[in-house]
C-alpha atoms as a PDB file:
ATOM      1  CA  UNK A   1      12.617 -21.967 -15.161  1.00  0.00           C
ATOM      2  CA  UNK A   2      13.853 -18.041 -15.318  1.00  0.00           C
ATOM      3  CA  UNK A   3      11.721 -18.154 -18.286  1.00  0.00           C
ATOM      4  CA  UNK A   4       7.684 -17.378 -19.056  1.00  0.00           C
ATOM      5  CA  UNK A   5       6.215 -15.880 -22.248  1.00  0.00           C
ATOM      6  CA  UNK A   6       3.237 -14.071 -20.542  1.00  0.00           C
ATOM      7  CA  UNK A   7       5.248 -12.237 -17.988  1.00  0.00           C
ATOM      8  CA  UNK A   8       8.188 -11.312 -20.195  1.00  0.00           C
ATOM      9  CA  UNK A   9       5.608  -9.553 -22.704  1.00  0.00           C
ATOM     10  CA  UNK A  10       3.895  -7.768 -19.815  1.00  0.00           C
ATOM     11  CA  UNK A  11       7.571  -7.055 -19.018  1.00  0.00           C
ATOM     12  CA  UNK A  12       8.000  -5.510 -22.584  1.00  0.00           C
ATOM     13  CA  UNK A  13       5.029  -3.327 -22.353  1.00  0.00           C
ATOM     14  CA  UNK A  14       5.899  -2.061 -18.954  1.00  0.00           C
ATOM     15  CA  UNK A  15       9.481  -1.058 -19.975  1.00  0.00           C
ATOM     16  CA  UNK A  16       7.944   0.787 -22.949  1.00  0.00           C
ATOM     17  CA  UNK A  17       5.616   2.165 -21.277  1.00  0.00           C
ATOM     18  CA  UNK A  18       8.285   3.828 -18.921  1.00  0.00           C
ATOM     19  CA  UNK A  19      10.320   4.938 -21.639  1.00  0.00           C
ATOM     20  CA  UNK A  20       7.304   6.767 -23.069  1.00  0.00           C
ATOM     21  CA  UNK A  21       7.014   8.826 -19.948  1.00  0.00           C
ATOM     22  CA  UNK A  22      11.269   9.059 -20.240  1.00  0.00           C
ATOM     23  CA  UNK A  23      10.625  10.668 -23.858  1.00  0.00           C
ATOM     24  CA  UNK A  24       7.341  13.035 -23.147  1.00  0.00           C
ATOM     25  CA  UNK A  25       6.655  13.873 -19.508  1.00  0.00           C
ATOM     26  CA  UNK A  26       3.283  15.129 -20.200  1.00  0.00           C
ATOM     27  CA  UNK A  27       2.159  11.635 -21.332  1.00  0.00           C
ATOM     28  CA  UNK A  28       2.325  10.334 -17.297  1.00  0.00           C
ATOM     29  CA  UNK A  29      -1.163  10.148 -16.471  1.00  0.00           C
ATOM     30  CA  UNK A  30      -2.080   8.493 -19.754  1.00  0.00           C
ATOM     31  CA  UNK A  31       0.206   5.931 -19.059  1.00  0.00           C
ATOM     32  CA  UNK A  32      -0.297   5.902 -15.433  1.00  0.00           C
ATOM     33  CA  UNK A  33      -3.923   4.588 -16.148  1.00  0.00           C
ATOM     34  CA  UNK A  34      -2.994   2.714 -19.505  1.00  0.00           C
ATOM     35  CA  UNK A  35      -0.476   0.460 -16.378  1.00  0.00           C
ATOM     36  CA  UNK A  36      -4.085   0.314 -14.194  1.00  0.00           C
ATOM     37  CA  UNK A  37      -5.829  -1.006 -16.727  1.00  0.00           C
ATOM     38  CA  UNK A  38      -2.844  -3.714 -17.838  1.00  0.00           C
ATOM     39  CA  UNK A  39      -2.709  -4.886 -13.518  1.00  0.00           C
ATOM     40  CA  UNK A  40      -6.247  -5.294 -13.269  1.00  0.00           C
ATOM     41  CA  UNK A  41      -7.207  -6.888 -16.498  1.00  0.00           C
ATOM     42  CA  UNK A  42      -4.012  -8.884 -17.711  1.00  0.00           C
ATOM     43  CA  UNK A  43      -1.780  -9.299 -14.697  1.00  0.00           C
ATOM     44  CA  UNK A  44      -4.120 -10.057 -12.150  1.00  0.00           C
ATOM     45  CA  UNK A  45      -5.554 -13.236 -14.867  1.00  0.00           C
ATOM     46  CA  UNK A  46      -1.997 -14.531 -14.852  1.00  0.00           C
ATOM     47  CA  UNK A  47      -1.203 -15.118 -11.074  1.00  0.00           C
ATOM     48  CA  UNK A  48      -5.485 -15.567 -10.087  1.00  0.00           C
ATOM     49  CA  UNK A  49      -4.713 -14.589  -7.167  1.00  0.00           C
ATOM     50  CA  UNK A  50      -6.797 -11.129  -5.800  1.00  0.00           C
ATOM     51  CA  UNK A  51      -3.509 -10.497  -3.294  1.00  0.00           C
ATOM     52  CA  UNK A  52      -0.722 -10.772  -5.702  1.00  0.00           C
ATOM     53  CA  UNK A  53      -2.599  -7.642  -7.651  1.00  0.00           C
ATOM     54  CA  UNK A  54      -0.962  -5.107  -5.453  1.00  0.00           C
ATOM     55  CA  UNK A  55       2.715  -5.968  -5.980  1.00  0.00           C
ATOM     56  CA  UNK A  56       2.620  -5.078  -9.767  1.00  0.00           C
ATOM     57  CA  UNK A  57       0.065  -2.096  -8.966  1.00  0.00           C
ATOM     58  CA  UNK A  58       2.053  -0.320  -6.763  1.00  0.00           C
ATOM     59  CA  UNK A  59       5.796  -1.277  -8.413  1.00  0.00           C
ATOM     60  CA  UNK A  60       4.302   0.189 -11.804  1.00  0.00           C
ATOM     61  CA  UNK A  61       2.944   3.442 -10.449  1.00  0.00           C
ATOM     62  CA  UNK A  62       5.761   3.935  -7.824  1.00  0.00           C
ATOM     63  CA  UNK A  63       8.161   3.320 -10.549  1.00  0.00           C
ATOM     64  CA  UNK A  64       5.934   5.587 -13.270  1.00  0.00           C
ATOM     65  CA  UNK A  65       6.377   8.840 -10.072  1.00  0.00           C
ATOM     66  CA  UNK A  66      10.214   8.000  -9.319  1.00  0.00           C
ATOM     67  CA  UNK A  67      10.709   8.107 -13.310  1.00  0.00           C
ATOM     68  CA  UNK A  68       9.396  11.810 -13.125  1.00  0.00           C
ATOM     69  CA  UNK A  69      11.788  12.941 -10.873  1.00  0.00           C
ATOM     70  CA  UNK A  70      14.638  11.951 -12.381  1.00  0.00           C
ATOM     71  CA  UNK A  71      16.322  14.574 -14.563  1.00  0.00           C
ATOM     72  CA  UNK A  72      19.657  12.895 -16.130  1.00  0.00           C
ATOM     73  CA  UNK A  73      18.937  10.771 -19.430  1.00  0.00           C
ATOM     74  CA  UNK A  74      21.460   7.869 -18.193  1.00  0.00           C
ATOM     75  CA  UNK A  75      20.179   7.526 -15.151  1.00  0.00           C
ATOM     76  CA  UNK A  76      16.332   7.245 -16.457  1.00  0.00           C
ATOM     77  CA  UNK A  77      17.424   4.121 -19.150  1.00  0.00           C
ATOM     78  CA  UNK A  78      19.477   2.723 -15.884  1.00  0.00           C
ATOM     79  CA  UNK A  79      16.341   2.796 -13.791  1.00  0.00           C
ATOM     80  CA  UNK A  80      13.796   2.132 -16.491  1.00  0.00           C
ATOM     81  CA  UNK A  81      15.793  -1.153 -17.511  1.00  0.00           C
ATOM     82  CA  UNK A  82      16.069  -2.055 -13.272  1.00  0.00           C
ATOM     83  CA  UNK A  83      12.431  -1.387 -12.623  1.00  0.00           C
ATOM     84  CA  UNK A  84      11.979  -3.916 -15.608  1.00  0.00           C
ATOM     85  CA  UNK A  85      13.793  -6.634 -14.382  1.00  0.00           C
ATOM     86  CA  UNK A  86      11.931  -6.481 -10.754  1.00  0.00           C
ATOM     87  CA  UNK A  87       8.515  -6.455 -12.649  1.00  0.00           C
ATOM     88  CA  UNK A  88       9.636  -9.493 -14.554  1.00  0.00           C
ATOM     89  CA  UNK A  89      10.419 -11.528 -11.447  1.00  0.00           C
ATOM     90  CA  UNK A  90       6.856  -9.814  -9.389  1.00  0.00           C
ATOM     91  CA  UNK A  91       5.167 -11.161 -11.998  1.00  0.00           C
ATOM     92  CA  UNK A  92       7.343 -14.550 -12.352  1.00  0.00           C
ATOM     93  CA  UNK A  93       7.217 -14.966  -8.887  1.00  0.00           C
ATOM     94  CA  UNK A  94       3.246 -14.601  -8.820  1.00  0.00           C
ATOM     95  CA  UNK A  95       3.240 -17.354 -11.426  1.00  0.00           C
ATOM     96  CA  UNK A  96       4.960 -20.015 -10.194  1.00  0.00           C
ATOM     97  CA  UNK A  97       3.139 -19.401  -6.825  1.00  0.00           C
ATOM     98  CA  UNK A  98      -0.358 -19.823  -9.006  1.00  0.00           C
ATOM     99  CA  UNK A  99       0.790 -23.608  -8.889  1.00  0.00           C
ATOM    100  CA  UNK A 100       3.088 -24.622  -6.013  1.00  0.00           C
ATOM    101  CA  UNK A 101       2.739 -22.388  -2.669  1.00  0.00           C
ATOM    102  CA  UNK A 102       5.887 -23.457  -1.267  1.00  0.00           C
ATOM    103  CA  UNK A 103       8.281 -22.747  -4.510  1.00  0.00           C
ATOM    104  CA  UNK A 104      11.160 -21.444  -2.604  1.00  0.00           C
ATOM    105  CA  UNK A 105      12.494 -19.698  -5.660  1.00  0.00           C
ATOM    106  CA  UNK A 106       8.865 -17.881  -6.090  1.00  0.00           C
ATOM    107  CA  UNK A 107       8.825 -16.784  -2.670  1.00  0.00           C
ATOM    108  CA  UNK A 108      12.023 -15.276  -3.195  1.00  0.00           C
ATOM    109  CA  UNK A 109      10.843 -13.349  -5.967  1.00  0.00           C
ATOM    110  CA  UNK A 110       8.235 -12.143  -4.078  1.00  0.00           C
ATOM    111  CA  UNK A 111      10.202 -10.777  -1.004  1.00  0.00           C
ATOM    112  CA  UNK A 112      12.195  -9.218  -3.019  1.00  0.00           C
ATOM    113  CA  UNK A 113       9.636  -7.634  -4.942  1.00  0.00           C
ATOM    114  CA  UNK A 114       7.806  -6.412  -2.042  1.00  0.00           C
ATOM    115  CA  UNK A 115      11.174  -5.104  -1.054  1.00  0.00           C
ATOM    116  CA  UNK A 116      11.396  -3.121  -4.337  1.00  0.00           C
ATOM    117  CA  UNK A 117       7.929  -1.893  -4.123  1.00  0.00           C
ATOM    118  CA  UNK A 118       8.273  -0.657  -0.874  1.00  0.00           C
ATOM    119  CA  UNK A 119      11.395   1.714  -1.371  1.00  0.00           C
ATOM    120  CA  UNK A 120      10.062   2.727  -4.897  1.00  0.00           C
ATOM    121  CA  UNK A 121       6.689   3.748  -3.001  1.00  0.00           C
ATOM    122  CA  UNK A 122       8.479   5.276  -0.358  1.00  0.00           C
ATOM    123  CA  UNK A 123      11.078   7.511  -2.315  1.00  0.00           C
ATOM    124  CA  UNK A 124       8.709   8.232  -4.913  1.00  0.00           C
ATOM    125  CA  UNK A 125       5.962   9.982  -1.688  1.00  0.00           C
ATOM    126  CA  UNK A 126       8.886  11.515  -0.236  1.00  0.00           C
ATOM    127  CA  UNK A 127      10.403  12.976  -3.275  1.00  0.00           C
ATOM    128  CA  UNK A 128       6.576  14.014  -4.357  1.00  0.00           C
ATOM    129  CA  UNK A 129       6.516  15.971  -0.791  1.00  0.00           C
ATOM    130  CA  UNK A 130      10.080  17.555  -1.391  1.00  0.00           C
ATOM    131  CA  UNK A 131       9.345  18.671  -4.256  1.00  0.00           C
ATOM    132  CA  UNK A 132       6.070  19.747  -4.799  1.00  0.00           C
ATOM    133  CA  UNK A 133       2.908  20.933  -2.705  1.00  0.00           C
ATOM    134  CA  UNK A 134       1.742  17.732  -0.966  1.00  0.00           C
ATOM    135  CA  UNK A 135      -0.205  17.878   2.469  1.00  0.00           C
ATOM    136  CA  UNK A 136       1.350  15.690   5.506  1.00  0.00           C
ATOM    137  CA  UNK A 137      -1.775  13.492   5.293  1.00  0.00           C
ATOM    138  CA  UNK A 138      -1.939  12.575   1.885  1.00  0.00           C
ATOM    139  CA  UNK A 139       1.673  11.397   1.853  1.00  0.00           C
ATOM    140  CA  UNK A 140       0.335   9.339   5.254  1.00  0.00           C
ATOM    141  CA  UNK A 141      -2.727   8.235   3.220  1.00  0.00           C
ATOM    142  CA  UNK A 142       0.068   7.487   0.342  1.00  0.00           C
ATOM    143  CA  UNK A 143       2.062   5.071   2.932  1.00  0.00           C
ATOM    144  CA  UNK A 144      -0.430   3.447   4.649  1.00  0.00           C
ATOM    145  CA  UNK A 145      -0.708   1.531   1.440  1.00  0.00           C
ATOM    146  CA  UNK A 146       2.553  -0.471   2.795  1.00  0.00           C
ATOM    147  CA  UNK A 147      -0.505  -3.141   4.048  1.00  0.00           C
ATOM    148  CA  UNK A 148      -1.557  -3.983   0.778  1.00  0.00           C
ATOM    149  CA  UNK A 149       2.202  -3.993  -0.577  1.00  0.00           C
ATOM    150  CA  UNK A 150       3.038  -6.676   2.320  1.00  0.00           C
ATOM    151  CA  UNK A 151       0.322  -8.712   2.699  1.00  0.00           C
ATOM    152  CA  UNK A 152       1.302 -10.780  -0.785  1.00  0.00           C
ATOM    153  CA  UNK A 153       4.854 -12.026   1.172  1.00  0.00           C
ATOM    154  CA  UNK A 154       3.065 -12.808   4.390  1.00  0.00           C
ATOM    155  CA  UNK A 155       0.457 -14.472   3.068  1.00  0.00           C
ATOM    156  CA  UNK A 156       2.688 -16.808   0.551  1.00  0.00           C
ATOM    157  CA  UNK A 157       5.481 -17.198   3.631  1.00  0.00           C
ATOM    158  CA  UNK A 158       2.347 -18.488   5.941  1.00  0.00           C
ATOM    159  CA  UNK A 159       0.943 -20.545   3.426  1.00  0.00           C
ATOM    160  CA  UNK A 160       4.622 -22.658   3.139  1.00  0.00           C
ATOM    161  CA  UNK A 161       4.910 -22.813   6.600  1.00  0.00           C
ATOM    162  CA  UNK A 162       1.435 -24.550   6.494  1.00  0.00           C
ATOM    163  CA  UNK A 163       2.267 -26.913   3.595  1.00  0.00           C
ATOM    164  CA  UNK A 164       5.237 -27.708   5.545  1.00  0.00           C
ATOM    165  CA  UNK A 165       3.567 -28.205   8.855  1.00  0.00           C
ATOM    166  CA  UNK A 166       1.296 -30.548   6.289  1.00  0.00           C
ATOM    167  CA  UNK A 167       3.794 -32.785   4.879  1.00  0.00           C
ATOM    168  CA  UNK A 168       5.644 -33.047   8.445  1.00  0.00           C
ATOM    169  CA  UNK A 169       2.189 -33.739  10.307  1.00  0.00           C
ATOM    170  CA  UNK A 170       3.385 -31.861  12.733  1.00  0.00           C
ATOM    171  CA  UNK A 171       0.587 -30.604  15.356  1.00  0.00           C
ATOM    172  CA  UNK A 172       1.404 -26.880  15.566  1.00  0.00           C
ATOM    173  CA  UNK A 173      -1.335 -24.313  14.512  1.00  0.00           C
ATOM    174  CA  UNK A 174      -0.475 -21.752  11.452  1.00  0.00           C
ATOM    175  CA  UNK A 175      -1.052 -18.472  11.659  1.00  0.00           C
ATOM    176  CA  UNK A 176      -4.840 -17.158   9.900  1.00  0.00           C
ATOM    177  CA  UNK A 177      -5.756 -14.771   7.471  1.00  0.00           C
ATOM    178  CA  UNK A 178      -6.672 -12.335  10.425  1.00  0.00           C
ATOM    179  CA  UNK A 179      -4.004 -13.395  12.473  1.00  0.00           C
ATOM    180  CA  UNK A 180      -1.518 -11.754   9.141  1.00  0.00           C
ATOM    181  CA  UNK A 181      -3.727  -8.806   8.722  1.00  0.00           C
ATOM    182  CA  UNK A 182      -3.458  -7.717  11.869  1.00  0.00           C
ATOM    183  CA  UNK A 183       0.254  -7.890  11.928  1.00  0.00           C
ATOM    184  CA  UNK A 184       0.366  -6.089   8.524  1.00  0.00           C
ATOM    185  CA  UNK A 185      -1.767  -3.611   9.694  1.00  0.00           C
ATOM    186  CA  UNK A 186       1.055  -3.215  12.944  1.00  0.00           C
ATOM    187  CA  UNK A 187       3.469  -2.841   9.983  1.00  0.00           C
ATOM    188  CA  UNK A 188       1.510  -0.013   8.361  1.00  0.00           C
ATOM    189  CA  UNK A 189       1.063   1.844  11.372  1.00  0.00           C
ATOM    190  CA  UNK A 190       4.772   1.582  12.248  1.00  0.00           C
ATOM    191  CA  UNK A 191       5.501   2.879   8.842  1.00  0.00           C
ATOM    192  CA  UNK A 192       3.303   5.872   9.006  1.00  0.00           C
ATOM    193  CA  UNK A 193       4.386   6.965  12.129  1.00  0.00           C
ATOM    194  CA  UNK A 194       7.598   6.930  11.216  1.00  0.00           C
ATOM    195  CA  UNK A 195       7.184   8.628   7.892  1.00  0.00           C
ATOM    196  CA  UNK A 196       5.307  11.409   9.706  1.00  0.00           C
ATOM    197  CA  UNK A 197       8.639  11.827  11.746  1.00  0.00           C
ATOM    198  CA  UNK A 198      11.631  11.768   9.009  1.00  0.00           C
ATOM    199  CA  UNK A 199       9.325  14.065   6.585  1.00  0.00           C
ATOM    200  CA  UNK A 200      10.807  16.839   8.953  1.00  0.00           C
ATOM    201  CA  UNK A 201      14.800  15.570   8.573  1.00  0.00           C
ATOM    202  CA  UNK A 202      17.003  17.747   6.274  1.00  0.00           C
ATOM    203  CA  UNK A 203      17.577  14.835   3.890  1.00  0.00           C
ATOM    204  CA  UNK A 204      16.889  14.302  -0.075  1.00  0.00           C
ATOM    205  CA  UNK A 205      14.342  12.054  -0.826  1.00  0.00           C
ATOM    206  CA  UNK A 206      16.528   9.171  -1.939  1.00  0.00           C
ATOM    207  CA  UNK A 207      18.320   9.528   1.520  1.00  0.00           C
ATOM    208  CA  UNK A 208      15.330   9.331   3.065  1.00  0.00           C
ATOM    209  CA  UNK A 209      13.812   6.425   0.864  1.00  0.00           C
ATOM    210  CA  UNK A 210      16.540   4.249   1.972  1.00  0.00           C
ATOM    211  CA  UNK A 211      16.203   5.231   5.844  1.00  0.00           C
ATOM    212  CA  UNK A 212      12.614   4.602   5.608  1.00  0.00           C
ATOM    213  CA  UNK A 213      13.657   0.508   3.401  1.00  0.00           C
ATOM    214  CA  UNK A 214      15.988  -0.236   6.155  1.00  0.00           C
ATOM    215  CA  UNK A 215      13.382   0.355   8.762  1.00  0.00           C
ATOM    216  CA  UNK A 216      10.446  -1.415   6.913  1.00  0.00           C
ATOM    217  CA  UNK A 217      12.730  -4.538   6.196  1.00  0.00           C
ATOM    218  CA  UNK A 218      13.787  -4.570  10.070  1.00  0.00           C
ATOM    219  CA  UNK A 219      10.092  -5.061  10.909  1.00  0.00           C
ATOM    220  CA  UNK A 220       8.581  -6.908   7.587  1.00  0.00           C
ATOM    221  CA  UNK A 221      11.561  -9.394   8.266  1.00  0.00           C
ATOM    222  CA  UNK A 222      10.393  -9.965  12.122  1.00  0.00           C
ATOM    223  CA  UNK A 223       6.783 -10.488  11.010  1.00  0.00           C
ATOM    224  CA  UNK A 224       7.696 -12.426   8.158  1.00  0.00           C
ATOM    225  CA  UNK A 225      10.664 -15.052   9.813  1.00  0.00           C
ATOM    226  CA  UNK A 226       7.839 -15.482  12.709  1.00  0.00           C
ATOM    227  CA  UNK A 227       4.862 -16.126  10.028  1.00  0.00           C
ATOM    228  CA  UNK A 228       7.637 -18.982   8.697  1.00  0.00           C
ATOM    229  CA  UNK A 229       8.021 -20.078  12.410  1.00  0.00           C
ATOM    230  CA  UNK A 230      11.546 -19.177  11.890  1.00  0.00           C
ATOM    231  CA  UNK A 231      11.859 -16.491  14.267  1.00  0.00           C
ATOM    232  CA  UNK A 232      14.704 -16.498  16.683  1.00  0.00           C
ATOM    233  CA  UNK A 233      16.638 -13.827  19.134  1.00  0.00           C
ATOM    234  CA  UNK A 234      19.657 -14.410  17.326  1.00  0.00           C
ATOM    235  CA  UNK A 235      18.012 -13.395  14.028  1.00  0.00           C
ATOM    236  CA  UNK A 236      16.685  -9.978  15.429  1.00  0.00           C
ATOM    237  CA  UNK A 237      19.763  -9.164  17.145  1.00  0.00           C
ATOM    238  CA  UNK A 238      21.649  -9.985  13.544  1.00  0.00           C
ATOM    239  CA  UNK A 239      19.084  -8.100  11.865  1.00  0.00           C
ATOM    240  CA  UNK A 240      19.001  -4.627  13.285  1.00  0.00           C
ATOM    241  CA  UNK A 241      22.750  -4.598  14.244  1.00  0.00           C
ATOM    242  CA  UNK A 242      23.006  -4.993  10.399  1.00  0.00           C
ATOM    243  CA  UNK A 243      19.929  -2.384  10.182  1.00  0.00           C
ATOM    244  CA  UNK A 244      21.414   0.377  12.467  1.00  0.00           C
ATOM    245  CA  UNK A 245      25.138   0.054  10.733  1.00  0.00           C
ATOM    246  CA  UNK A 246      23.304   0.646   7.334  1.00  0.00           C
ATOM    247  CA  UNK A 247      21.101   3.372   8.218  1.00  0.00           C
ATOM    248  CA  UNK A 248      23.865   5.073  10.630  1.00  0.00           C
ATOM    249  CA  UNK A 249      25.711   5.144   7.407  1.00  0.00           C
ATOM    250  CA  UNK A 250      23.581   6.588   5.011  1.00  0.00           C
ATOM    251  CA  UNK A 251      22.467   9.147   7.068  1.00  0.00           C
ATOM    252  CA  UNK A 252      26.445   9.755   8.116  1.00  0.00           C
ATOM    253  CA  UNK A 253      27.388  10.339   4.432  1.00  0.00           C
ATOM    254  CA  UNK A 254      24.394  11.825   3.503  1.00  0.00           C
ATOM    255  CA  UNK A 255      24.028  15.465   2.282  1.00  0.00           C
ATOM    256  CA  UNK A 256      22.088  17.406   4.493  1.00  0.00           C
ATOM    257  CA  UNK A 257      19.556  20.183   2.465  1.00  0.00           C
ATOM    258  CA  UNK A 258      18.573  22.798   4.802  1.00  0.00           C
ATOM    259  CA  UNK A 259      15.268  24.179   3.036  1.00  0.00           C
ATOM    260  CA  UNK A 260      12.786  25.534   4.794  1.00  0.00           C
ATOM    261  CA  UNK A 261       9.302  24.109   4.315  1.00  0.00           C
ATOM    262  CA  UNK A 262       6.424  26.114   4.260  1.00  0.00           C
END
């Protein structure tokens, strides 16, 4: 079912808590921490799950800076009401996980969710450096966090592939806790590295944002179809021939912004 009580009204308070911010600017920080206080004491309750805590945490606050720099009216309510409907199926998504690992639907949810996360956190740190006076490192510091934005979809796509492996009784090992933290942590150091590069291109910070999706999905993707044991040569080839066609296009119709930084 599309359907939950508890997430919908955590749903409700997150949308008005973004069109507070839409209405009085100055009220970000207030609601900022009021969206802290909702992940760690309400949300996190509802999924029981310590992992699944960083998916809302980071979509709320990533969505909360992205808000801010948007000027046009329109375009906030358009955002506010899309940022809504992802937190309703994060939180969904968490749910239904809280009581059968391998819901496909749920997992689903979830990659797409960590999907939304990551270009929200992305754009939002880029548009933050574009547009006001943010040091390289912190924005680093501010993407490094891709490992905790990840590591819910690995985690849930390893534990199906070990349910599966369970109800097959097949004899083929699944991959461990460390095993997916040190390929998230490969992820996050990819990331950075290549955040540190673009930072310099004469793109906006939406053009950018998307650059730096296509990228992360090329590699969370890899990590994530081998995690399922569903990794093949014909899927990566697929995947960043797709990949490069997307990103040679948005760059190619892109507007470039020649501004000096200083």
């Amino acid at each position: 079912m599309f359907f939950k009580l508890q997430p919908l009204i955590y749903s409700i308070f997150f949308l008005l808590s973004l069109e507070a911010v839409a209405l009085k600017e100055n009220w970000v920080k207030t609601v900022a921490w009021l969206l802290i206080i909702l992940t760690i004491i309400i949300v996190w309750p509802l999924t029981r799950k310590p992992r699944f805590i960083a998916l809302p945490f980071f979509l709320s606050l990533g969505a909360l800076a992205l808000l801010f720099l948007v000027d046009h009216s329109v375009e906030k309510q358009v955002f506010i009401f899309l940022a809504t409907g992802i937190y309703y199926l994060t939180l969904l998504g968490g749910y239904r996980l809280r009581f059968y690992n391998s819901d496909q639907t749920a997992l689903g949810m979830v990659n797409l969710a960590t999907l939304s996360t990551a270009f929200l956190w992305f754009t939002a740190a880029l548009g933050f450096y574009l547009n006001f006076q943010v040091k390289y490192w912190i924005m680093v510091i501010f993407v490094v966090t891709i490992f905790l934005i990840s590591l819910p979809s690995f985690c849930t796509n390893a534990k199906d592939r070990e349910d599966r492996l369970r109800k097959s009784k097949e004899k083929k090992e699944s991959i461990g806790l460390v095993g997916i933290i040190f390929l998230d942590l490969i992820l996050a150091l990819i990331m950075s590295q290549f955040f540190w590069g673009i930072i310099f291109l004469p793109f906006g910070y939406l053009t950018l944002g998307g650059s730096a999706l296509i990228i992360f999905y090329e590699f969370w993707d890899v990590i994530r179809l081998y995690l399922r044991g569903e990794l093949t040569r014909k899927k990566i080839i697929v995947n960043w021939v797709i990949g490069s066609v997307l990103l040679f296009g948005i760059l190619l119709t892109a507007q470039w912004a020649l501004v000096a930084k200083i």
